[in-house]
Protein backbone atom coordinates (compact mmCIF):
# COMPACT_ATOMS: atom_id res chain seq x y z
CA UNK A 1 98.92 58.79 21.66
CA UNK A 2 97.75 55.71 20.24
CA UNK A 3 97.80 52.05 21.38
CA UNK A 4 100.39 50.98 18.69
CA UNK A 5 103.17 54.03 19.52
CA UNK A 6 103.06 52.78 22.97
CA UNK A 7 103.60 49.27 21.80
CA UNK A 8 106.31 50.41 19.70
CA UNK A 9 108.03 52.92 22.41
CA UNK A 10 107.86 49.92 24.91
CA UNK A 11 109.44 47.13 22.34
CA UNK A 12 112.09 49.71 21.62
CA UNK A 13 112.94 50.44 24.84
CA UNK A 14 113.28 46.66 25.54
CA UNK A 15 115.20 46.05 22.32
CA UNK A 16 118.20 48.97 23.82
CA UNK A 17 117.70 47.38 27.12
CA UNK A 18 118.63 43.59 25.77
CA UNK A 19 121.29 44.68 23.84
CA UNK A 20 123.62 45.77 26.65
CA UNK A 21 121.94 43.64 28.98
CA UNK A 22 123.02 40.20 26.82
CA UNK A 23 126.65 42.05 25.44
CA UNK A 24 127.19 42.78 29.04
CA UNK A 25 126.69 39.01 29.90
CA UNK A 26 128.56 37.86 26.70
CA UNK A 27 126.03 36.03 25.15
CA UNK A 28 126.88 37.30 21.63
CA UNK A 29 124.22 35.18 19.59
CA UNK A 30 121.08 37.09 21.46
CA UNK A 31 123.06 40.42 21.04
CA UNK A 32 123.03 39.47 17.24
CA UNK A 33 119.61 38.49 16.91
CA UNK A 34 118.90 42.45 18.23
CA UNK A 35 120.10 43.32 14.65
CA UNK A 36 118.32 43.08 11.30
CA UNK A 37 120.76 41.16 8.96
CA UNK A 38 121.42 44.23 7.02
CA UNK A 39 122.13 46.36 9.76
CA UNK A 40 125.32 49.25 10.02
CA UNK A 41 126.97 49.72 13.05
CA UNK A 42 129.16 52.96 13.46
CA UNK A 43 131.70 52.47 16.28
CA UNK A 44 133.63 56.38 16.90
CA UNK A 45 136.16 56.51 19.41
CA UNK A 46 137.12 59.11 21.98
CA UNK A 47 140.04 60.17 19.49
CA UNK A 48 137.82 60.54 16.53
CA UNK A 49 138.32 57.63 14.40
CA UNK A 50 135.78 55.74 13.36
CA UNK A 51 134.40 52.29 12.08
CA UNK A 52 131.88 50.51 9.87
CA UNK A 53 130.55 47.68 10.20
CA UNK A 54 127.74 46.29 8.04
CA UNK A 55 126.08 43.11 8.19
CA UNK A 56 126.15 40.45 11.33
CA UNK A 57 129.63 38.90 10.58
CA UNK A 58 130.78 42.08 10.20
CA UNK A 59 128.95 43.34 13.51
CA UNK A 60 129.68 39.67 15.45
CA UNK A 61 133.46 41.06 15.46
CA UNK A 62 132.56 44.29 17.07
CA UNK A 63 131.65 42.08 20.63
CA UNK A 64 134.10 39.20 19.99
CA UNK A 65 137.00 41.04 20.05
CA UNK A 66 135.40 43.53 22.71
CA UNK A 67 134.91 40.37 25.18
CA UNK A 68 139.00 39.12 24.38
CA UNK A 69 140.25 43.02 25.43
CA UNK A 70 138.04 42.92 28.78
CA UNK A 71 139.39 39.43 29.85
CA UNK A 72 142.76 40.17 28.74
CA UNK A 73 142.45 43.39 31.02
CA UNK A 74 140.76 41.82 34.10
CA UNK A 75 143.67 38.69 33.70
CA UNK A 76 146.15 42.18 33.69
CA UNK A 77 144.89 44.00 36.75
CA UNK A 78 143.95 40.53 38.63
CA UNK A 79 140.16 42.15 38.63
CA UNK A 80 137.22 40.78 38.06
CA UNK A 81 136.25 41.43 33.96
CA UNK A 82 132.70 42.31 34.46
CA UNK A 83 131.62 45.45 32.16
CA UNK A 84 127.92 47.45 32.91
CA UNK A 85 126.72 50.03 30.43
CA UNK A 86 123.95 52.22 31.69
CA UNK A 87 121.88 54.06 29.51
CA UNK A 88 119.85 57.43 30.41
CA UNK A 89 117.86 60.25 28.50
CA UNK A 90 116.44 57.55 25.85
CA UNK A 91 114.36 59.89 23.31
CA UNK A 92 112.57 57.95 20.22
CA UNK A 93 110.84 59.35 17.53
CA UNK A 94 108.31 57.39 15.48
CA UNK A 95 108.61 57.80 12.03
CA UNK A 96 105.53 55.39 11.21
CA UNK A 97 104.12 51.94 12.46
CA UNK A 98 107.61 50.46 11.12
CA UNK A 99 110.54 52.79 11.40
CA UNK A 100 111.61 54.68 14.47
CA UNK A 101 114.78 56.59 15.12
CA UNK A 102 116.74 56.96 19.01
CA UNK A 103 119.31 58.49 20.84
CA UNK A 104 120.55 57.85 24.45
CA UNK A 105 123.69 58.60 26.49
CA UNK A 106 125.44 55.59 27.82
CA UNK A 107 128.08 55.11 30.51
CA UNK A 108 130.05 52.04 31.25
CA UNK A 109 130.94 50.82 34.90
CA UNK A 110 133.94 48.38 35.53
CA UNK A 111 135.71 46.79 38.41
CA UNK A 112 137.82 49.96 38.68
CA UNK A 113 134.82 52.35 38.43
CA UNK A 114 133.32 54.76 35.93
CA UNK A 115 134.99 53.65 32.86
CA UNK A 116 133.85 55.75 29.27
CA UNK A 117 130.39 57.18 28.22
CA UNK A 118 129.51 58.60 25.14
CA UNK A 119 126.15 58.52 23.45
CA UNK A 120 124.08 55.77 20.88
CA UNK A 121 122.18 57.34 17.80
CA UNK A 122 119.90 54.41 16.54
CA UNK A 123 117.69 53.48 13.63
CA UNK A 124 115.11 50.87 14.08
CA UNK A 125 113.17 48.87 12.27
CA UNK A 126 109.84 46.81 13.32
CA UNK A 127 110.27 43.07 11.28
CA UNK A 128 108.58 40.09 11.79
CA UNK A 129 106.76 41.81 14.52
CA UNK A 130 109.75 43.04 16.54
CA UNK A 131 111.86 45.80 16.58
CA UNK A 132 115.55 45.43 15.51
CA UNK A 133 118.30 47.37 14.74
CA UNK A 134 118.76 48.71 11.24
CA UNK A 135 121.20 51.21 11.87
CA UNK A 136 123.86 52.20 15.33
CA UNK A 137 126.32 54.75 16.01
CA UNK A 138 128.10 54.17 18.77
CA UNK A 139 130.38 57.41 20.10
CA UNK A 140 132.62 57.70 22.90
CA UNK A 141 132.73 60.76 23.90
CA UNK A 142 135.59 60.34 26.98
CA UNK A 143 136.60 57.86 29.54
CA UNK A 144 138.68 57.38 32.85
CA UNK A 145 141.93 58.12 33.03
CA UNK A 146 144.26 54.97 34.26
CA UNK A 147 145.31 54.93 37.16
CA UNK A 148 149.11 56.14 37.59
């Protein structure tokens, strides 16, 4: 291996680790700046249906309304709205100095517990000398029941 695919592995693995580390914390602005400006997010819910998103407006709305539901919820249950996602299993395959493709499970730990989990399929992109997003597909695959 040389010096420059562990340089990109390790930027990569940062970039995947930022994003739900800064959505998790609501700061939208540094979740955005994870993103090239033409990027595509795919959002695919447990039931099947899914969403497009392209471009940061377009992608902004994806966490802003996200961060209204949780705080709506945790007002709801009288819990605290804190949100976790875990990742695990991150594979990524270079494609060249500049273009890299990734997949990793994710699961998602609230107030009452394990909450959903599904899995991220990624595209990115090395720009200005950092890795961003070009391309995510975002699939839940199941979550937790509520309670009766």
């Amino acid at each position: 291996m040389e010096p420059w695919e562990l340089l990109a592995r390790e930027g990569i693995r940062d970039l995947v680790a930022r994003y739900n580390s800064n959505g998790d914390s609501g700061r939208i602005p540094q979740v955005l700046e994870l993103f090239a400006p033409d990027a595509t997010m795919e959002i695919t819910n447990a039931g099947g249906e899914t969403r497009t998103y392209r471009g940061i407006d377009q992608i902004e709305t994806i966490f802003t309304g996200a961060i209204e539901t949780f705080r709506a919820e945790a007002d709801e249950r009288a819990q605290p709205g804190y949100v976790r996602h875990c990742i695990a299993t991150h594979q990524i395959d270079l494609g060249d100095r500049r273009h890299a493709k990734g997949r990793c499970y994710f699961f998602v730990i609230r107030a009452n517990g394990l909450d959903h989990w599904g899995r991220y399929v990624d595209e990115y992109e090395a720009r200005d000398g950092r890795w961003l997003f070009t391309y995510r597909k975002v699939t839940t695959e199941g979550h937790q029941a509520e309670p009766a």
